[in-house]
N, C-alpha and C. Protein backbone atom coordinates (compact mmCIF):
# COMPACT_ATOMS: atom_id res chain seq x y z
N UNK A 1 86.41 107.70 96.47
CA UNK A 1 86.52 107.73 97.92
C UNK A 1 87.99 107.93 98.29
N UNK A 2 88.05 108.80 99.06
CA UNK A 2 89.68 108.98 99.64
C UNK A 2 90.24 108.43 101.21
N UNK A 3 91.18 107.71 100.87
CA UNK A 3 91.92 107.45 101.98
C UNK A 3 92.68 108.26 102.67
N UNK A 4 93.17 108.13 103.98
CA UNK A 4 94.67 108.71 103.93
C UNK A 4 95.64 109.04 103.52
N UNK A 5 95.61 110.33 102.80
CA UNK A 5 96.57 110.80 101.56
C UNK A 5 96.44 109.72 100.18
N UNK A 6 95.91 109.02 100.48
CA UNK A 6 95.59 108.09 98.68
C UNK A 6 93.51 108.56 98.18
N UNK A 7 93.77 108.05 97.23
CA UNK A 7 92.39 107.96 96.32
C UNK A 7 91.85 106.66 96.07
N UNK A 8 90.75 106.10 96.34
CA UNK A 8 90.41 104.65 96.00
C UNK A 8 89.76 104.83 94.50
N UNK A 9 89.80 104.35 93.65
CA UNK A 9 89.82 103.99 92.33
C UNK A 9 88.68 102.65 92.13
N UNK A 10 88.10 102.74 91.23
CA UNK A 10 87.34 101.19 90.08
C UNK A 10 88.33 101.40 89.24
N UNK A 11 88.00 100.01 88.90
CA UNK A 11 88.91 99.55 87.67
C UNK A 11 88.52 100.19 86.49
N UNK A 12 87.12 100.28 85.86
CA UNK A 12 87.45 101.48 84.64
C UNK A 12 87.75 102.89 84.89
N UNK A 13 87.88 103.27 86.06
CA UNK A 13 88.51 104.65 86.73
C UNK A 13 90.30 104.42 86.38
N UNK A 14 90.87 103.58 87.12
CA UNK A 14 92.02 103.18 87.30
C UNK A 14 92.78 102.94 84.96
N UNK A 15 91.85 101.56 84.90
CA UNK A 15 91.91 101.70 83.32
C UNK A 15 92.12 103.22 82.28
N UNK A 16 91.55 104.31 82.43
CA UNK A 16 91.45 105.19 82.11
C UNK A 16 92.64 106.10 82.28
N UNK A 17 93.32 106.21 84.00
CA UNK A 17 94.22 107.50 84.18
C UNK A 17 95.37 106.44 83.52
N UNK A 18 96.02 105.39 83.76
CA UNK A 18 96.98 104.46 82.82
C UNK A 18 96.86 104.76 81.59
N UNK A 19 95.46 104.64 80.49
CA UNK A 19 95.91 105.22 79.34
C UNK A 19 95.98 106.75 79.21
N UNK A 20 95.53 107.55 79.83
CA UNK A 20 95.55 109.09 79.74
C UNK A 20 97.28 109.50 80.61
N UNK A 21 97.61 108.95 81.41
CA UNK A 21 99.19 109.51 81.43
C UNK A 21 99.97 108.56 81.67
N UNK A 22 101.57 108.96 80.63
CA UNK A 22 102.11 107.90 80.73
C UNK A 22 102.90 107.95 81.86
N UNK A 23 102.83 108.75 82.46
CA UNK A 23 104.00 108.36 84.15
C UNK A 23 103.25 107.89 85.03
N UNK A 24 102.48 107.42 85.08
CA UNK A 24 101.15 106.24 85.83
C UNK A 24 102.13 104.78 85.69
N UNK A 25 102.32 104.60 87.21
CA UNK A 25 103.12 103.43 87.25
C UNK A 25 102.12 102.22 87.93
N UNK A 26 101.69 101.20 87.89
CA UNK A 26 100.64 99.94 88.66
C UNK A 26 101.96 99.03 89.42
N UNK A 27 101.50 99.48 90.34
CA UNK A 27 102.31 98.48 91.41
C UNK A 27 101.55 97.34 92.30
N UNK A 28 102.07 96.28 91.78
CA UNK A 28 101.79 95.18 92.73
C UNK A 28 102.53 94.71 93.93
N UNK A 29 101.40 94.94 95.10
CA UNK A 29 102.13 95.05 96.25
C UNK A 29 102.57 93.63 97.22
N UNK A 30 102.22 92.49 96.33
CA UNK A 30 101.74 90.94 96.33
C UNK A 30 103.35 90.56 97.13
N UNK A 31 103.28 89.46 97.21
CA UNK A 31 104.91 89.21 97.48
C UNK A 31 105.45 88.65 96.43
N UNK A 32 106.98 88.02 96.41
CA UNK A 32 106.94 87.55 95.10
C UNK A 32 106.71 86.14 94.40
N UNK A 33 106.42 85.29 95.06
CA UNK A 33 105.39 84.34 95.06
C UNK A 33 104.68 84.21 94.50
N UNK A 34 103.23 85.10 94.56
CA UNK A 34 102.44 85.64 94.00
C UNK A 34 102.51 86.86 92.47
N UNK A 35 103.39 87.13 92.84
CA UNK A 35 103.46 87.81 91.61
C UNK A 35 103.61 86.94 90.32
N UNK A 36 104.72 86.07 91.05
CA UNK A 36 105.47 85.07 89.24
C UNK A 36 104.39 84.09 89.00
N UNK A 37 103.10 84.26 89.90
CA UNK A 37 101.88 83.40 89.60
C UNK A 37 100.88 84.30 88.42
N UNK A 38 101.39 85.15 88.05
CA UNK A 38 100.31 86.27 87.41
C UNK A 38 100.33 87.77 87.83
N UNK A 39 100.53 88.56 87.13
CA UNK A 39 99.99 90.06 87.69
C UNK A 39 99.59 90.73 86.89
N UNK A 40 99.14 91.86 86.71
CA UNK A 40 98.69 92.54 85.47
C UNK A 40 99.49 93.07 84.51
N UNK A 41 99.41 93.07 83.27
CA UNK A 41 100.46 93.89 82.38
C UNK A 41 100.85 95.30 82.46
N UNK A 42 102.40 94.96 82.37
CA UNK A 42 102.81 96.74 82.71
C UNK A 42 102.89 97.19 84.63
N UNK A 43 102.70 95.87 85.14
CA UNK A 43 102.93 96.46 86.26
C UNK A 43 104.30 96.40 86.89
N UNK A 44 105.14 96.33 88.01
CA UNK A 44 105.90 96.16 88.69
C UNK A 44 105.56 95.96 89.85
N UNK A 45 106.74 94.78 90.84
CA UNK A 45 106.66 94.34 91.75
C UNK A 45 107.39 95.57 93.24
N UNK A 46 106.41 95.89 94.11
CA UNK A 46 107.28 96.37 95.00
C UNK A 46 106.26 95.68 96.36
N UNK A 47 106.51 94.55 97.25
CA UNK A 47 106.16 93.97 98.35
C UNK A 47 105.79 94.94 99.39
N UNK A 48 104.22 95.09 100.04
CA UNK A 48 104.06 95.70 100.59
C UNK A 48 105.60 95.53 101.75
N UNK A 49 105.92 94.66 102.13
CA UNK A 49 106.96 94.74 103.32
C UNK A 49 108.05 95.54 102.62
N UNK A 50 108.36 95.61 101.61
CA UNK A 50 109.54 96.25 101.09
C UNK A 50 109.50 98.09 100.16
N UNK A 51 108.27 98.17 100.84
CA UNK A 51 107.59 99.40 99.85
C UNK A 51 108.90 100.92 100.71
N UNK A 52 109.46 100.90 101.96
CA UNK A 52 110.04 101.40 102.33
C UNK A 52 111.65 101.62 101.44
N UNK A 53 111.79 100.70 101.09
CA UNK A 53 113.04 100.58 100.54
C UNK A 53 113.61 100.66 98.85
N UNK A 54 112.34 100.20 98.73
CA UNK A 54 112.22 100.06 96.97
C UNK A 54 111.68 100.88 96.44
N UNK A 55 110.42 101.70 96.83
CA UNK A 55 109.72 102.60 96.58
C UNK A 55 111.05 103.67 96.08
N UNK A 56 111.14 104.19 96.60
CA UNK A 56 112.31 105.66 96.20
C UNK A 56 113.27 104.98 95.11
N UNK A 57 113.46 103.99 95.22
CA UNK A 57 114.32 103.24 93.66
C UNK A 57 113.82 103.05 92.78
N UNK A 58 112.41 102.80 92.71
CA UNK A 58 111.49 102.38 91.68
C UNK A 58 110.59 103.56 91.04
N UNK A 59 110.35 104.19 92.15
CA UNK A 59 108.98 105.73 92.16
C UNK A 59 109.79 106.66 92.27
N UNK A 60 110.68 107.12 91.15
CA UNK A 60 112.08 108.56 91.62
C UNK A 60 110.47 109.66 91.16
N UNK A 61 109.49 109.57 90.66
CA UNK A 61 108.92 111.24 90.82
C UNK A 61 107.50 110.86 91.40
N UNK A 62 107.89 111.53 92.50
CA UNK A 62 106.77 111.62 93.81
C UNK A 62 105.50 112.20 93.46
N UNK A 63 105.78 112.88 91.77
CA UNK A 63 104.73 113.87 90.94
C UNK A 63 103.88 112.65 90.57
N UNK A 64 104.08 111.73 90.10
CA UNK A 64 103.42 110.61 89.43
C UNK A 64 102.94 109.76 89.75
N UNK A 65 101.75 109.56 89.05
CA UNK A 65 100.28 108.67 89.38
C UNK A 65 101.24 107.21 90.13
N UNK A 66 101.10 107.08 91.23
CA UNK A 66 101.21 105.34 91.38
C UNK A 66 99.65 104.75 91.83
N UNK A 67 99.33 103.92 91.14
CA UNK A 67 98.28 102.45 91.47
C UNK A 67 98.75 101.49 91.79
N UNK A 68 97.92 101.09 92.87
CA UNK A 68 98.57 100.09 94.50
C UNK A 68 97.20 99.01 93.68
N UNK A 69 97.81 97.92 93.87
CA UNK A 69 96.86 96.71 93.95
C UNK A 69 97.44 95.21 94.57
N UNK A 70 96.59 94.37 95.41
CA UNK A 70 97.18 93.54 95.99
C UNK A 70 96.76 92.05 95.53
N UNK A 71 96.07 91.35 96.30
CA UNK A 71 95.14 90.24 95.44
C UNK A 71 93.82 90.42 95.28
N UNK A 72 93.22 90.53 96.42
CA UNK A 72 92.01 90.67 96.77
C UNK A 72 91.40 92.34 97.07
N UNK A 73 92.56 93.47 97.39
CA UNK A 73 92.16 95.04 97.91
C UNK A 73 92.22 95.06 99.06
N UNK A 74 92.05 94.00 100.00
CA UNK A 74 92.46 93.91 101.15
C UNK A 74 93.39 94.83 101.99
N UNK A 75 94.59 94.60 101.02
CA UNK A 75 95.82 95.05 101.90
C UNK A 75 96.27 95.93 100.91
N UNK A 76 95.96 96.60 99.93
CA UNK A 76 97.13 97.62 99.18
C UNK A 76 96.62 98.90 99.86
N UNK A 77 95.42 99.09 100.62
CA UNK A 77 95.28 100.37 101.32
C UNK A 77 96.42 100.75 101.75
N UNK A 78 97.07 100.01 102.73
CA UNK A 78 98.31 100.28 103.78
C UNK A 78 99.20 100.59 102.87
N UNK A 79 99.46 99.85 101.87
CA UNK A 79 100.37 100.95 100.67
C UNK A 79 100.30 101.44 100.18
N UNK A 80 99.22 101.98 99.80
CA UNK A 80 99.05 103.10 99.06
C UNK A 80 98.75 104.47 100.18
N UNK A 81 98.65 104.13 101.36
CA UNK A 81 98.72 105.13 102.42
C UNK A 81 100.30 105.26 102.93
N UNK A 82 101.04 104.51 102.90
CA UNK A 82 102.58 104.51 103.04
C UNK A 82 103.53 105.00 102.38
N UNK A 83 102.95 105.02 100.99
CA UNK A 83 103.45 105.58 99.82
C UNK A 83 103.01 107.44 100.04
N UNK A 84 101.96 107.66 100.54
CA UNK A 84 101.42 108.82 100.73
C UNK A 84 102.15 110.04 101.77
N UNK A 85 102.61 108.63 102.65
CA UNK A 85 103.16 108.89 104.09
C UNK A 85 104.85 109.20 103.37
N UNK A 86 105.27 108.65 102.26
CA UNK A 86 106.71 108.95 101.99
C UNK A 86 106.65 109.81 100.85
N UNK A 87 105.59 110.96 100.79
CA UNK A 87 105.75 112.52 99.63
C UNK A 87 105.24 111.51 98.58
N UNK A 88 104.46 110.77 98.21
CA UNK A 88 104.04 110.56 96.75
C UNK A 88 102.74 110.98 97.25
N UNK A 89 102.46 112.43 95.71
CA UNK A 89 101.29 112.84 95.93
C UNK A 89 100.04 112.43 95.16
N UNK A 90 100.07 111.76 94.14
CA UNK A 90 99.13 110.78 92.95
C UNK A 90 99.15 109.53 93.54
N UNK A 91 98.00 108.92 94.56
CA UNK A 91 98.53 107.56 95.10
C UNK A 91 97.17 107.33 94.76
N UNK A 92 96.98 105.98 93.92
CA UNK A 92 95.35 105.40 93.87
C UNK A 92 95.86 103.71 94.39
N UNK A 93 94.27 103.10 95.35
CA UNK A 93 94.32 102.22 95.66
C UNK A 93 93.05 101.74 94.44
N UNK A 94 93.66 100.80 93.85
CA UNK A 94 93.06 100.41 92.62
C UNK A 94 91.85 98.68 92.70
N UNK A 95 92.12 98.47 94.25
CA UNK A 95 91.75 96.99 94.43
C UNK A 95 92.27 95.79 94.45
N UNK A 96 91.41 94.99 93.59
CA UNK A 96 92.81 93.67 93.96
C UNK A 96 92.93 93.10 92.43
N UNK A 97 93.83 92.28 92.21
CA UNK A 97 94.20 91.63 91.57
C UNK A 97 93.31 90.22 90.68
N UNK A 98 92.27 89.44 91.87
CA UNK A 98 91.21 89.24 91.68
C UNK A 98 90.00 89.57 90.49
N UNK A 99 90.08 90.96 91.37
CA UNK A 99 88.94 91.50 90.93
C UNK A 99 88.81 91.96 89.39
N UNK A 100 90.16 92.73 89.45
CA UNK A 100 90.65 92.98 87.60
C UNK A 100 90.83 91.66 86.61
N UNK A 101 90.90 90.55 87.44
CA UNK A 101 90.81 89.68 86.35
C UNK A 101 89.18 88.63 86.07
N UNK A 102 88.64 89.10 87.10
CA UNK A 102 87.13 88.76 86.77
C UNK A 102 86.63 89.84 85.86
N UNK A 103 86.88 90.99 86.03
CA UNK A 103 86.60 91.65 85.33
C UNK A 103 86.88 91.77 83.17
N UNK A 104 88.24 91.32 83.19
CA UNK A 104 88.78 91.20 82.36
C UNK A 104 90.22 89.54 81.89
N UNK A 105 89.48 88.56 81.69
CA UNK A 105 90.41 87.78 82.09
C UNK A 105 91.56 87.73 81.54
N UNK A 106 91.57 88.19 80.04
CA UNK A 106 92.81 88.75 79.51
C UNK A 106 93.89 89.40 79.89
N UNK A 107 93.23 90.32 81.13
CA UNK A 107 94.63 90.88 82.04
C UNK A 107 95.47 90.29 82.75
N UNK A 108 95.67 88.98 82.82
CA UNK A 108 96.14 87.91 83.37
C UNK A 108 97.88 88.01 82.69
N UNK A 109 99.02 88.53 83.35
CA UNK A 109 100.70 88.45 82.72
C UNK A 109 100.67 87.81 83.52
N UNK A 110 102.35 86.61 82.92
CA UNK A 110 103.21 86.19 83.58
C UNK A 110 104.33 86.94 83.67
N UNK A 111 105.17 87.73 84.87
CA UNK A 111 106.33 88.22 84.01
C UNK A 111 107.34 87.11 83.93
């Protein structure tokens, strides 16, 4: 299903383009609070409130897959549509944070 300039993703959808390319970056859009409580492995922190600022420091090729996930899927739409809105053309909203770990509880990092 497509959003506003993003792609909504399942998790064995999402699972899949991460191992098939390696410039596939998973961004957690959580605050940081939440993040040092758990996030998935291999991801990085960019705060939906701070996705303006950090994004272009963190995401230098606008060519490459980014996956938006928040806690619940709730809210990484708006970033992964913001991200869309600032030339990144690979934008998947991947769900929540939650959900990938019911799914898999092993995916559970501390960074």
């Amino acid at each position: 299903m497509k959003g506003k300039g993003y792609t909504n993703l399942t998790i064995p959808q999402a699972r899949q383009l991460l191992a098939e390319d390696r410039r596939a970056t998973l961004v957690d859009t959580r605050g940081p609070k939440e993040y040092l409580q758990g996030t998935l492995p291999g991801s990085i922190s960019i705060p939906e409130a701070e996705m303006d600022r950090r994004a272009p420091l963190l995401l230098r090729d606008k060519s490459a897959p980014v996956l938006v996930f928040c806690r619940t899927g709730a809210c990484s739409w708006r970033s992964a549509q913001r991200l869309a809105e600032l030339g990144y053309t690979q934008v998947y909203n991947v769900g929540g944070y939650l959900e990938w770990l019911f799914s898999d509880p092993t995916q559970r990092f501390a960074p």
